[in-house]
C-alpha atoms as a PDB file:
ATOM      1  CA  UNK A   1       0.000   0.000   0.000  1.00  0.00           C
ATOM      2  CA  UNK A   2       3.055   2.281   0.837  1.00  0.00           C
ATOM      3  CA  UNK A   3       4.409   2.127  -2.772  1.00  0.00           C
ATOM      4  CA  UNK A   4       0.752   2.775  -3.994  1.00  0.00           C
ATOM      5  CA  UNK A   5       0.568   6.205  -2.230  1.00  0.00           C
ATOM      6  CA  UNK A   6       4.120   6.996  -2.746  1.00  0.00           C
ATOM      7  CA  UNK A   7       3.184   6.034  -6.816  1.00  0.00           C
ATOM      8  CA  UNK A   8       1.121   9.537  -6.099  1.00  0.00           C
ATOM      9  CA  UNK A   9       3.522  11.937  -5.715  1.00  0.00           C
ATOM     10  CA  UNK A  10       5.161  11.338  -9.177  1.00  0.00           C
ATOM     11  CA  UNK A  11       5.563  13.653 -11.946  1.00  0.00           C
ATOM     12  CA  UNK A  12       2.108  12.563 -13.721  1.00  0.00           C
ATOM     13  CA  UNK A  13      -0.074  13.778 -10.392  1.00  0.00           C
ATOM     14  CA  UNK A  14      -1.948  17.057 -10.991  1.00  0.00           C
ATOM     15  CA  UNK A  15      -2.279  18.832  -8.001  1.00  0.00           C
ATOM     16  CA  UNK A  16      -4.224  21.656  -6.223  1.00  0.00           C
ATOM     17  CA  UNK A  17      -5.838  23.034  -3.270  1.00  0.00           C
ATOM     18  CA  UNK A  18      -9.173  22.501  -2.087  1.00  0.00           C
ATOM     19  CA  UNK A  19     -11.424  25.460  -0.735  1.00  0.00           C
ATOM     20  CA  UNK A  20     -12.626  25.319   2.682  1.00  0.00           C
ATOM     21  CA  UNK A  21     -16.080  25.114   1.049  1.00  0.00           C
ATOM     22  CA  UNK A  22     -15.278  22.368  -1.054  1.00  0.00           C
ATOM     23  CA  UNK A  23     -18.041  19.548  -0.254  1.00  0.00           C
ATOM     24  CA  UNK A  24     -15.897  16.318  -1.316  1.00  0.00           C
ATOM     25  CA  UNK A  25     -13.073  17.585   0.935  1.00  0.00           C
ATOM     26  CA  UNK A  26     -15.728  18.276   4.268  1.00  0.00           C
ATOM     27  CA  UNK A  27     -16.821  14.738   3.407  1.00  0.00           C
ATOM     28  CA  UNK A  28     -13.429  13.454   4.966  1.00  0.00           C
ATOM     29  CA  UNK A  29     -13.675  13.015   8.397  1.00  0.00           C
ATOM     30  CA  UNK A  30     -12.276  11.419  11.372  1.00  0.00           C
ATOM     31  CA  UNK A  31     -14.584   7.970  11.033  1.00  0.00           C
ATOM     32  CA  UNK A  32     -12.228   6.189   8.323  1.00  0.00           C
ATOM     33  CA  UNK A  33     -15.538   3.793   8.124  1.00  0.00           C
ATOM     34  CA  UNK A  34     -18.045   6.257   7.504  1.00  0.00           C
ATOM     35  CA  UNK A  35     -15.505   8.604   5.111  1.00  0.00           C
ATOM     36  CA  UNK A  36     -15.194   5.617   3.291  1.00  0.00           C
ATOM     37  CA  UNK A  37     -18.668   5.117   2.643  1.00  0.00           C
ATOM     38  CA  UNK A  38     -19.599   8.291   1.765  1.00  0.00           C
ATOM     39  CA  UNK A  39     -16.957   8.773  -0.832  1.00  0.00           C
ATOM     40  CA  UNK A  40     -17.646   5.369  -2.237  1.00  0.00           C
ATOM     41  CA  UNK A  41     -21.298   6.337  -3.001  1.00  0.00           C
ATOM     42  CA  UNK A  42     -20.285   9.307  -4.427  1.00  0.00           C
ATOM     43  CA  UNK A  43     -17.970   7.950  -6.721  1.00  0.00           C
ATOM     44  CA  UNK A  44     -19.910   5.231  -7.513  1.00  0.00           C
ATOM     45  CA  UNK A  45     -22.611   7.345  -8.591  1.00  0.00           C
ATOM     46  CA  UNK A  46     -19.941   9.767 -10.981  1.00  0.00           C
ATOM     47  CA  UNK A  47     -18.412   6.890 -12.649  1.00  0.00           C
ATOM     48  CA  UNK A  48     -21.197   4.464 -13.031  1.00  0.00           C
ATOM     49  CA  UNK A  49     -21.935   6.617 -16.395  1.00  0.00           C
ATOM     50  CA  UNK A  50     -18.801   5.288 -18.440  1.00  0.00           C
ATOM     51  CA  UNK A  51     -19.191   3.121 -21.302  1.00  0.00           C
ATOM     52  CA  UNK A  52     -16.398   0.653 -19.860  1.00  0.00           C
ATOM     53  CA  UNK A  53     -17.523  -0.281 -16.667  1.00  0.00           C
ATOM     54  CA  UNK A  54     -15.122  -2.548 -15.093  1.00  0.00           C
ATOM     55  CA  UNK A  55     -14.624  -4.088 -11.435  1.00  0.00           C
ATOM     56  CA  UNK A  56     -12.788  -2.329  -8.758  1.00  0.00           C
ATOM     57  CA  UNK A  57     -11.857  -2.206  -5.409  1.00  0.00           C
ATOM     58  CA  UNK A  58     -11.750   0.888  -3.666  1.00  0.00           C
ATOM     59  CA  UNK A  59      -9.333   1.727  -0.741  1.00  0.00           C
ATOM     60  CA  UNK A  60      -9.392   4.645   1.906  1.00  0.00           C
ATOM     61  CA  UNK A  61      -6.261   5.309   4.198  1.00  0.00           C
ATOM     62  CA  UNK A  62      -5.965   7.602   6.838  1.00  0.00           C
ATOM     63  CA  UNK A  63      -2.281   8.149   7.591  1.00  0.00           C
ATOM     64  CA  UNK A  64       0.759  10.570   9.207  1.00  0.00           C
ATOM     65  CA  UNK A  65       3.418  11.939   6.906  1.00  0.00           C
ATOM     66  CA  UNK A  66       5.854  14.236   8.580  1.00  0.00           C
ATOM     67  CA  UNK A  67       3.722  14.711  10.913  1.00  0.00           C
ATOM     68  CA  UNK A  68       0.822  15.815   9.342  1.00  0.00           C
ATOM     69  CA  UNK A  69      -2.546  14.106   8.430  1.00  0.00           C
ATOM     70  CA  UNK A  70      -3.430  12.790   5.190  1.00  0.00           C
ATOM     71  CA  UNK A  71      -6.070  10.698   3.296  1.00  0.00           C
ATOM     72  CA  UNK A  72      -5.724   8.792   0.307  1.00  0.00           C
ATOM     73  CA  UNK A  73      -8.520   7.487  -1.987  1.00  0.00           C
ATOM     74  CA  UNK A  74      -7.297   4.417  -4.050  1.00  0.00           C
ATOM     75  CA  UNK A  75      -9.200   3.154  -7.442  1.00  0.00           C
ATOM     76  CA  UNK A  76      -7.568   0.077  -8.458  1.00  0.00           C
ATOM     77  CA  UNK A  77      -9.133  -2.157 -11.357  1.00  0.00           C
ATOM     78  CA  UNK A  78      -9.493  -5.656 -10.706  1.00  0.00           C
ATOM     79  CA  UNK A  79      -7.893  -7.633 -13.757  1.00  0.00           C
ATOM     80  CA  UNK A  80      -8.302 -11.096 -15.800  1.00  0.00           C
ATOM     81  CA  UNK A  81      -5.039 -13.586 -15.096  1.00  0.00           C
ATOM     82  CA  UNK A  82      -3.452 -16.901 -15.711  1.00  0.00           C
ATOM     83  CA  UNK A  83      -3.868 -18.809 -12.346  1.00  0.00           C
ATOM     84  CA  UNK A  84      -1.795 -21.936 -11.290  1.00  0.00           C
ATOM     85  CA  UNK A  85      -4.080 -24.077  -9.210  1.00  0.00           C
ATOM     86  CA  UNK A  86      -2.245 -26.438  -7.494  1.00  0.00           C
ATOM     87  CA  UNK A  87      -5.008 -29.157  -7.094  1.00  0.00           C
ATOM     88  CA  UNK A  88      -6.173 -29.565 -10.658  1.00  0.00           C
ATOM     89  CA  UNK A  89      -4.123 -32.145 -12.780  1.00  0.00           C
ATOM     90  CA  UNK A  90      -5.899 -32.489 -16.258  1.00  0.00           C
ATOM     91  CA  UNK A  91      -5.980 -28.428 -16.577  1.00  0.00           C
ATOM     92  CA  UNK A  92      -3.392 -26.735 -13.765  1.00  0.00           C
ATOM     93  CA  UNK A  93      -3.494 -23.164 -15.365  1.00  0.00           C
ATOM     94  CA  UNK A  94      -6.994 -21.429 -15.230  1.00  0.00           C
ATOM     95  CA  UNK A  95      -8.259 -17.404 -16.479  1.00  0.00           C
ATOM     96  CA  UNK A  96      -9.579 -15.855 -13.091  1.00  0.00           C
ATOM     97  CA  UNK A  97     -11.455 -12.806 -12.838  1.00  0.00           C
ATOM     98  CA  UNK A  98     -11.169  -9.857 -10.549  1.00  0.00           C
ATOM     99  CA  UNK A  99      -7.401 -10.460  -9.308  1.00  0.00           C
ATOM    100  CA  UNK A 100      -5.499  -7.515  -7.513  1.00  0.00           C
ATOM    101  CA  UNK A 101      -2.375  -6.196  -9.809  1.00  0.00           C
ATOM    102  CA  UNK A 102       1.215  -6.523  -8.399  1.00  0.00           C
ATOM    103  CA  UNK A 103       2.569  -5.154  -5.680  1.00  0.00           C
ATOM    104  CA  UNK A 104       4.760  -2.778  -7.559  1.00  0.00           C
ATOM    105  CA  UNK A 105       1.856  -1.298  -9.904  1.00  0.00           C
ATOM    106  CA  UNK A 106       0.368   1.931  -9.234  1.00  0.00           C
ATOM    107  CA  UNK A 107      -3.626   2.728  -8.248  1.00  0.00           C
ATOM    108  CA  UNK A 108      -5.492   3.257 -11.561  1.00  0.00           C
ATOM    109  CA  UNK A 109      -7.057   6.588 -10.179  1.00  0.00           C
ATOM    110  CA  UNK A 110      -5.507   8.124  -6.796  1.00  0.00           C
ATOM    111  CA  UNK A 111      -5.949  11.094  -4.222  1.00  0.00           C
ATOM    112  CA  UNK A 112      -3.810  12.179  -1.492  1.00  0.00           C
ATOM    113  CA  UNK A 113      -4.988  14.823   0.601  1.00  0.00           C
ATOM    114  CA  UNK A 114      -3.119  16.711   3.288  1.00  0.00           C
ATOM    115  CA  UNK A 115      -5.571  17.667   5.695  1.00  0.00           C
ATOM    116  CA  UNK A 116      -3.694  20.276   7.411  1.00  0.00           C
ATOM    117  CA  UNK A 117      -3.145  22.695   4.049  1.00  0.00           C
ATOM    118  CA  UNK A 118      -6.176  21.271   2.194  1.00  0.00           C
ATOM    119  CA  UNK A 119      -3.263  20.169  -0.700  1.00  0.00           C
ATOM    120  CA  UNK A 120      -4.066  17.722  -3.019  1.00  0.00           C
ATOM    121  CA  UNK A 121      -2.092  15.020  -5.551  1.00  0.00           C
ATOM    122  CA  UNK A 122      -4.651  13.541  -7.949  1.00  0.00           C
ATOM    123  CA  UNK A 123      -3.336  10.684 -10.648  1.00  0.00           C
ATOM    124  CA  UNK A 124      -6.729  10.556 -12.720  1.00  0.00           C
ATOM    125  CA  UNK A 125      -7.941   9.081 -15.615  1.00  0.00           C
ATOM    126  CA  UNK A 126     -10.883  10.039 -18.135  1.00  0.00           C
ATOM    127  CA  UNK A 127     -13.957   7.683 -18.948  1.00  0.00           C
ATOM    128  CA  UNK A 128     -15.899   7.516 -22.262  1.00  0.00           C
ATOM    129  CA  UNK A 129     -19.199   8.775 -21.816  1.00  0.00           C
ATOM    130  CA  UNK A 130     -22.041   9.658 -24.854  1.00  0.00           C
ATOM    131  CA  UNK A 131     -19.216   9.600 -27.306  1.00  0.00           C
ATOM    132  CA  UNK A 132     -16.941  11.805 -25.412  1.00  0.00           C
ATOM    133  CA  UNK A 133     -13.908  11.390 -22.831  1.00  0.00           C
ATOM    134  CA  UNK A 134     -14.291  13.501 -19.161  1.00  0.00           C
ATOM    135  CA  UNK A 135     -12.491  13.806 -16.747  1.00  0.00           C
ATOM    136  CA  UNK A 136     -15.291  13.036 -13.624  1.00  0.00           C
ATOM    137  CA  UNK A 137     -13.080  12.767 -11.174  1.00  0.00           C
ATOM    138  CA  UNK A 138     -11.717  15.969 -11.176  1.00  0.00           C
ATOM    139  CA  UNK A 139     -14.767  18.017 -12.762  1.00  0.00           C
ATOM    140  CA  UNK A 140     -17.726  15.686 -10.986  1.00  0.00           C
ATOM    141  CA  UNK A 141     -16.146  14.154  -8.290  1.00  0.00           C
ATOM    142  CA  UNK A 142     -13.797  16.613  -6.387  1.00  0.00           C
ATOM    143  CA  UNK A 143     -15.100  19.628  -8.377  1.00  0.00           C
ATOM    144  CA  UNK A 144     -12.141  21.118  -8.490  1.00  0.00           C
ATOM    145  CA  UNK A 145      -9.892  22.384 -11.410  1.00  0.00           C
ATOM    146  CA  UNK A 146      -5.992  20.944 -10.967  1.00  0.00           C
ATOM    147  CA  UNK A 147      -2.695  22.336 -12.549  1.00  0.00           C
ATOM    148  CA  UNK A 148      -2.284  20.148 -14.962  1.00  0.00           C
ATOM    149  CA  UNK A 149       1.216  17.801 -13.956  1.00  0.00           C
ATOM    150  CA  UNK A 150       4.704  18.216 -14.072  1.00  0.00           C
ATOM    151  CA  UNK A 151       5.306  15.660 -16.928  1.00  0.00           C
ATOM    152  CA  UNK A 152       2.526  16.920 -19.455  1.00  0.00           C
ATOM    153  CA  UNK A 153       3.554  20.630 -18.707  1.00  0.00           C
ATOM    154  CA  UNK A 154       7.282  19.588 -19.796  1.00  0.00           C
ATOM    155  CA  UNK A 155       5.788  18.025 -22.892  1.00  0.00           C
ATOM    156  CA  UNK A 156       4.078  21.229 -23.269  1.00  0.00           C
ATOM    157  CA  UNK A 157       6.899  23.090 -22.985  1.00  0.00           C
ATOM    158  CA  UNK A 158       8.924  21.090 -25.359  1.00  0.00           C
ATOM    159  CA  UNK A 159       6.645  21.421 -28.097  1.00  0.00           C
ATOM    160  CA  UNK A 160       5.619  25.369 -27.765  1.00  0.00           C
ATOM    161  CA  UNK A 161       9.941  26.174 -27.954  1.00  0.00           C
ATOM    162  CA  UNK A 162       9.966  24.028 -31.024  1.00  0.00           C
ATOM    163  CA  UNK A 163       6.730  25.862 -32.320  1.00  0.00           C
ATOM    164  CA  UNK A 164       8.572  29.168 -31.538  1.00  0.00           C
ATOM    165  CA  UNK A 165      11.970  27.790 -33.087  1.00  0.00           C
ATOM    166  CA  UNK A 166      10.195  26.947 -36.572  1.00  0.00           C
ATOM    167  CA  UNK A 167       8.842  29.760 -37.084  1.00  0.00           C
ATOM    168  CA  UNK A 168      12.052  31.701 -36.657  1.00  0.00           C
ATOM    169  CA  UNK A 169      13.766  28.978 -38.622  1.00  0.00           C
ATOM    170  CA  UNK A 170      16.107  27.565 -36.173  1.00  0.00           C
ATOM    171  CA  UNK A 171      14.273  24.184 -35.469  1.00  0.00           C
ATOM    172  CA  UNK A 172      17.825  21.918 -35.736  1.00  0.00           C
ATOM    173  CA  UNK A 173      19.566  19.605 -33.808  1.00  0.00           C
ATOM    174  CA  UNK A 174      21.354  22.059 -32.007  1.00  0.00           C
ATOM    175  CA  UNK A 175      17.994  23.821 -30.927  1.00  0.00           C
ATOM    176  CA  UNK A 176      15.979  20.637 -29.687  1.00  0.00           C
ATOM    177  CA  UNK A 177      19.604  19.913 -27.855  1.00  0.00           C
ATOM    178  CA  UNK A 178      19.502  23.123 -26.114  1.00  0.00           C
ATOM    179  CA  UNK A 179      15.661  22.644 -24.989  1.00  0.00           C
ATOM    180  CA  UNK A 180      16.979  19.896 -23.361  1.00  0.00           C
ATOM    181  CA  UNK A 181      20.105  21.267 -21.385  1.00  0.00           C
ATOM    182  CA  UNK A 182      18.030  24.675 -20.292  1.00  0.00           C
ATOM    183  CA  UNK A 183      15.035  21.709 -19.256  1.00  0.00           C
ATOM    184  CA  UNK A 184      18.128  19.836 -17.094  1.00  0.00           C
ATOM    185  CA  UNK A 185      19.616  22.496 -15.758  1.00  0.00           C
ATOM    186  CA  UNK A 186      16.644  24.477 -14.615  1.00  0.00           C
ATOM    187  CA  UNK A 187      15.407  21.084 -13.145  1.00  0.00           C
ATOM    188  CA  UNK A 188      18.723  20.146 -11.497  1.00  0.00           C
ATOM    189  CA  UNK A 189      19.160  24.146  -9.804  1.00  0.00           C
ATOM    190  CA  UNK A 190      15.756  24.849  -8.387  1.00  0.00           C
ATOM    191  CA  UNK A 191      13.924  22.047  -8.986  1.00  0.00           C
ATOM    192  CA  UNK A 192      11.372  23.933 -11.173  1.00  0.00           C
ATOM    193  CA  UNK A 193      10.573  25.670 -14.309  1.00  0.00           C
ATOM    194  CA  UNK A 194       9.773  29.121 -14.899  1.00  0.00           C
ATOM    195  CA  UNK A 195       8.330  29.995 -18.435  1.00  0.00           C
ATOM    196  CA  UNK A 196      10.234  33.331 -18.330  1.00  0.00           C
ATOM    197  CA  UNK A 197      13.616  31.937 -17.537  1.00  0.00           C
ATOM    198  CA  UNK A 198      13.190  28.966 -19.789  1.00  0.00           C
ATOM    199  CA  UNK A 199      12.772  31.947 -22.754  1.00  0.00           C
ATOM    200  CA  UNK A 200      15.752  33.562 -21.774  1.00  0.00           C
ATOM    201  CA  UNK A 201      17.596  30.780 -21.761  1.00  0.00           C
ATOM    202  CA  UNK A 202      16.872  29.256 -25.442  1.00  0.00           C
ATOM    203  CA  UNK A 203      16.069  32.991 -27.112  1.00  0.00           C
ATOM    204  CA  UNK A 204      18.390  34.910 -25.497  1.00  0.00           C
ATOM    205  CA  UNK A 205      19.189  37.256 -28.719  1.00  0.00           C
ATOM    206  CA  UNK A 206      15.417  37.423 -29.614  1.00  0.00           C
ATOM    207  CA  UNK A 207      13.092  39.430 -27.813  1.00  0.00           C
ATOM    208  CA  UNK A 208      10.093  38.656 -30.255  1.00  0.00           C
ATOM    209  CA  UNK A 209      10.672  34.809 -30.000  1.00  0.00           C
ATOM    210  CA  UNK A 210      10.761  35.326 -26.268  1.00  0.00           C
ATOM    211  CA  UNK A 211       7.951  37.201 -25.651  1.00  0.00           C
ATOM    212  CA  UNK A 212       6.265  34.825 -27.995  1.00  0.00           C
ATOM    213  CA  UNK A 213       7.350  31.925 -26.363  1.00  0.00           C
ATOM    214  CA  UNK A 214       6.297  32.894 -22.566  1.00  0.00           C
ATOM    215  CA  UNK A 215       3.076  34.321 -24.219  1.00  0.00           C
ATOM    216  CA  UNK A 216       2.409  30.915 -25.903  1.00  0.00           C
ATOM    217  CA  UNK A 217       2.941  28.894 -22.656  1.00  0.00           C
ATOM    218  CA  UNK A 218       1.119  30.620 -20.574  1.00  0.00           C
ATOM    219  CA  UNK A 219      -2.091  29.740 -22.378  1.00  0.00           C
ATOM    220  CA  UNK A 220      -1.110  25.745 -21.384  1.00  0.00           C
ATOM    221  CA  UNK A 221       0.896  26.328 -18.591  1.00  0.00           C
ATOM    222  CA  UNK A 222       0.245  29.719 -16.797  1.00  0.00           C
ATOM    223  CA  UNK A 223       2.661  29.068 -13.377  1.00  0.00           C
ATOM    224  CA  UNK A 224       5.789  27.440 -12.792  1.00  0.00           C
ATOM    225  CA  UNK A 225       6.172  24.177 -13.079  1.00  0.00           C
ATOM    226  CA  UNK A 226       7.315  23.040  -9.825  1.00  0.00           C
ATOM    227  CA  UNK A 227       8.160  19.863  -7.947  1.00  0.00           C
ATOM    228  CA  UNK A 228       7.141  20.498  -4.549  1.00  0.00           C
ATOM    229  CA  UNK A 229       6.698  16.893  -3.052  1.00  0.00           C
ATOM    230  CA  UNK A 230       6.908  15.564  -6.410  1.00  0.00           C
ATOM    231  CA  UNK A 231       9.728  13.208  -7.492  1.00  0.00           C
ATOM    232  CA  UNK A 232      11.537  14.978 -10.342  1.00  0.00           C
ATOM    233  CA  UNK A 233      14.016  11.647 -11.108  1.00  0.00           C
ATOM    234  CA  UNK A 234      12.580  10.658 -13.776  1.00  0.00           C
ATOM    235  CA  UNK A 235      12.717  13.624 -15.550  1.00  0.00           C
ATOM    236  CA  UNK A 236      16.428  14.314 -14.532  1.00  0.00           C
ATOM    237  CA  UNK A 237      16.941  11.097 -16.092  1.00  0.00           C
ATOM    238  CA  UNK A 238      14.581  11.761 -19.198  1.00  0.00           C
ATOM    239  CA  UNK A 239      17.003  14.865 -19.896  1.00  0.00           C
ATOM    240  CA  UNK A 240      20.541  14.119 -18.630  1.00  0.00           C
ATOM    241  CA  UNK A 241      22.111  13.185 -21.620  1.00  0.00           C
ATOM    242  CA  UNK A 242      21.801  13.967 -25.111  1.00  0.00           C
ATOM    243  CA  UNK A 243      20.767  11.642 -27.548  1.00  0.00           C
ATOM    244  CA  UNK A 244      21.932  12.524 -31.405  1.00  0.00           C
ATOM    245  CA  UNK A 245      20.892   9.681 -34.133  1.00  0.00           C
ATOM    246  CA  UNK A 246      23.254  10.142 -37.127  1.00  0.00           C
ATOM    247  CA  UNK A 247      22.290   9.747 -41.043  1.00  0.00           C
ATOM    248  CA  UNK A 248      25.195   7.084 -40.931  1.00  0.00           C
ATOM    249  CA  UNK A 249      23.881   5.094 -38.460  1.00  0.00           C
ATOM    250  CA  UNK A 250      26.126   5.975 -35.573  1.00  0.00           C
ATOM    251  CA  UNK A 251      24.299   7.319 -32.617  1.00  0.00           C
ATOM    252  CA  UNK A 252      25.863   9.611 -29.722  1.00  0.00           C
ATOM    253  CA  UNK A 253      24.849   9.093 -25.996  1.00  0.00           C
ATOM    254  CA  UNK A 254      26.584  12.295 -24.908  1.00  0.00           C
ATOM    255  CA  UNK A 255      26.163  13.612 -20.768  1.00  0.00           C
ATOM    256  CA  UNK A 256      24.856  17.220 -20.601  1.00  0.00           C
ATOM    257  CA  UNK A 257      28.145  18.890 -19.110  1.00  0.00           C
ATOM    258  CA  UNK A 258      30.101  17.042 -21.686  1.00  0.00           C
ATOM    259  CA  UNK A 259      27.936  18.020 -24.403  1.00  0.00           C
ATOM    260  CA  UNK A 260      28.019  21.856 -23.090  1.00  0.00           C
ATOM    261  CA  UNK A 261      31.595  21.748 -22.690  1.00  0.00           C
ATOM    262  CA  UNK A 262      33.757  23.279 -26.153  1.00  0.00           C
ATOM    263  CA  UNK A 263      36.619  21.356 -24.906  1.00  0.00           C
ATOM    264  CA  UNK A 264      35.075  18.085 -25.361  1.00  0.00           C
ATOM    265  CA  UNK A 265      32.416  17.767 -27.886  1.00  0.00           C
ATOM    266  CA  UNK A 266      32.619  20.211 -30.949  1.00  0.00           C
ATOM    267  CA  UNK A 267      30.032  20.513 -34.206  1.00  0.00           C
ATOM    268  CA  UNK A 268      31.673  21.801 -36.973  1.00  0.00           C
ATOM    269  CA  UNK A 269      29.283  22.504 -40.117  1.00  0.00           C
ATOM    270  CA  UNK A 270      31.088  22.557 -43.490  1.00  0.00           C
ATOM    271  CA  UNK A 271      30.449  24.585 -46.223  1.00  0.00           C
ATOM    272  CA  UNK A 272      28.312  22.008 -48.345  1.00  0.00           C
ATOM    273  CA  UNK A 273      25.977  21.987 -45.219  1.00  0.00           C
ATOM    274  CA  UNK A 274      26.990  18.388 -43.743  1.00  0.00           C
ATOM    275  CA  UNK A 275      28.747  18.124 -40.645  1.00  0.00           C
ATOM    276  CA  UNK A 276      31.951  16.681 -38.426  1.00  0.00           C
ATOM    277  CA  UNK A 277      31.889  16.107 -34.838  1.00  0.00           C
ATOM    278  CA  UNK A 278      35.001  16.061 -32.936  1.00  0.00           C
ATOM    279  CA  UNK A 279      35.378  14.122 -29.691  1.00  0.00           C
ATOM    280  CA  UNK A 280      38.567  15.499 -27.881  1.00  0.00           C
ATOM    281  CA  UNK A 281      40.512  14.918 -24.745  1.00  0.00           C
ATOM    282  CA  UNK A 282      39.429  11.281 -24.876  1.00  0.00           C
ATOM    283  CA  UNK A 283      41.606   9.402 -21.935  1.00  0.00           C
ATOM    284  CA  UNK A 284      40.478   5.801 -22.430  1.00  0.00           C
ATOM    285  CA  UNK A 285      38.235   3.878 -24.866  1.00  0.00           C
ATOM    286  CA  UNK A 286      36.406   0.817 -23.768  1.00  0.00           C
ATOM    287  CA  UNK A 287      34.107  -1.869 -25.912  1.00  0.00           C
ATOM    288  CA  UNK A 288      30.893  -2.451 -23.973  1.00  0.00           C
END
């Protein structure tokens, strides 16, 4: 159950506060028992409209983090597998129904709550309904509107600076590499990302593109993306090296402060437009 909360605080949770007012929040109580059925009425009556109904179990924790109180709402779909029954001979392996996932897999749909600030991490997922996808937990259920998470507003990022870069016509290699340093390094200084320093950092000679870019963002992404409580790993990971696929087949794994660094990594362009990298200050080779 531990690894099932923690699974909450990653970098695809949305998160929020709720307002004093908020019903679903004043629904949580200090009766676990009667919390838990409240809540599971409610739900049961928000998500009973999708057009893929499936089993679940539904699990309510109270517990102490740092010292604080929290709740957690759990959705976890029950799933179809291959059992081993022991005491059949002619046919040992059978399909069961409604089985638990593994230990290690996250809650379908989860909701942490500290109870002290009233702040939320919500993983969430939409349901089909009349044709059209919502997302009831959030909208119905909680009635609440969340930031959306760390990991879509990166994506979101991403895609407005190449936006930006194309229409300035510098789109390259060298661009998308850059995205990806300024991405890093913001991450790995302050553990967040700021729209305005983001546009400094990858159009620092053009005020138009900048202005463009933070203007363009803010539509998606209006705050800082920040990682408070939130484990950024995975996107430290996601960005800590460069990755450069070449059109003769060789392909560069290259660490961010090597890549950054003139004295080891160089791109020289020639004059018919191809181009020659040159690895320098190379101690020792090894064949893996």
């Amino acid at each position: 159950m531990r690894k099932k909360i923690e699974h909450v605080y990653s970098d695809e949770a949305k998160t929020g506060i709720f307002e004093e007012e908020n019903p679903f929040f004043n629904h949580i109580t200090d009766d676990l028992l009667e919390t838990s059925v409240t809540l599971a009425n409610l739900w049961k009556e928000e998500f009973s409209i999708s057009e893929n109904l499936k089993t679940n179990d539904l699990i309510f924790v109270q517990f102490s983090k740092e010292g604080v109180e929290h709740f957690a709402f759990l959705r976890i779909a029950l799933r179809e597998t291959l059992t081993h029954l022991g005491g059949e001979v002619d046919n040992p392996i059978k399909l069961t129904q409604n089985n638990l996932p593994g230990f290690g897999t996250g809650a379908d749909e989860a909701l942490v709550v500290n109870l002290q600030s009233r702040k939320y991490h919500l993983i969430e997922k939409r349901i089909k309904y009349n044709g059209t996808f919502l997302n009831y937990f959030s909208d119905n259920l909680l009635a609440v509107a969340p930031k959306i998470s760390p990991k879509k507003s990166i994506k979101e990022l991403e895609k407005t600076a190449q936006r930006i870069a194309e229409s300035f016509n510098t789109d390259d290699f060298q661009f998308q590499s850059k995205v990806k340093s300024a991405i890093f390094n913001n991450l790995e200084e302050s553990n967040e990302l700021s729209p305005e320093k983001l546009a400094n950092d990858l159009f620092d000679n053009n005020l138009t593109a900048r202005l463009s870019f933070i203007d363009q963002v803010k539509e998606a992404v209006p705050e800082p993306v920040q990682f408070d409580e939130i484990d950024a790993s995975r996107q430290l990971k996601k960005f800590e090296n460069q990755k450069l696929s070449l059109s003769n087949g060789i392909e560069l794994i290259v660490p961010n402060n090597v890549y950054q660094d003139a004295e080891s990594v160089e791109f020289i362009q020639k004059e018919n437009g191809t181009y020659s990298i040159l690895i320098k200050n190379i101690e020792d080779i090894q064949s893996k």
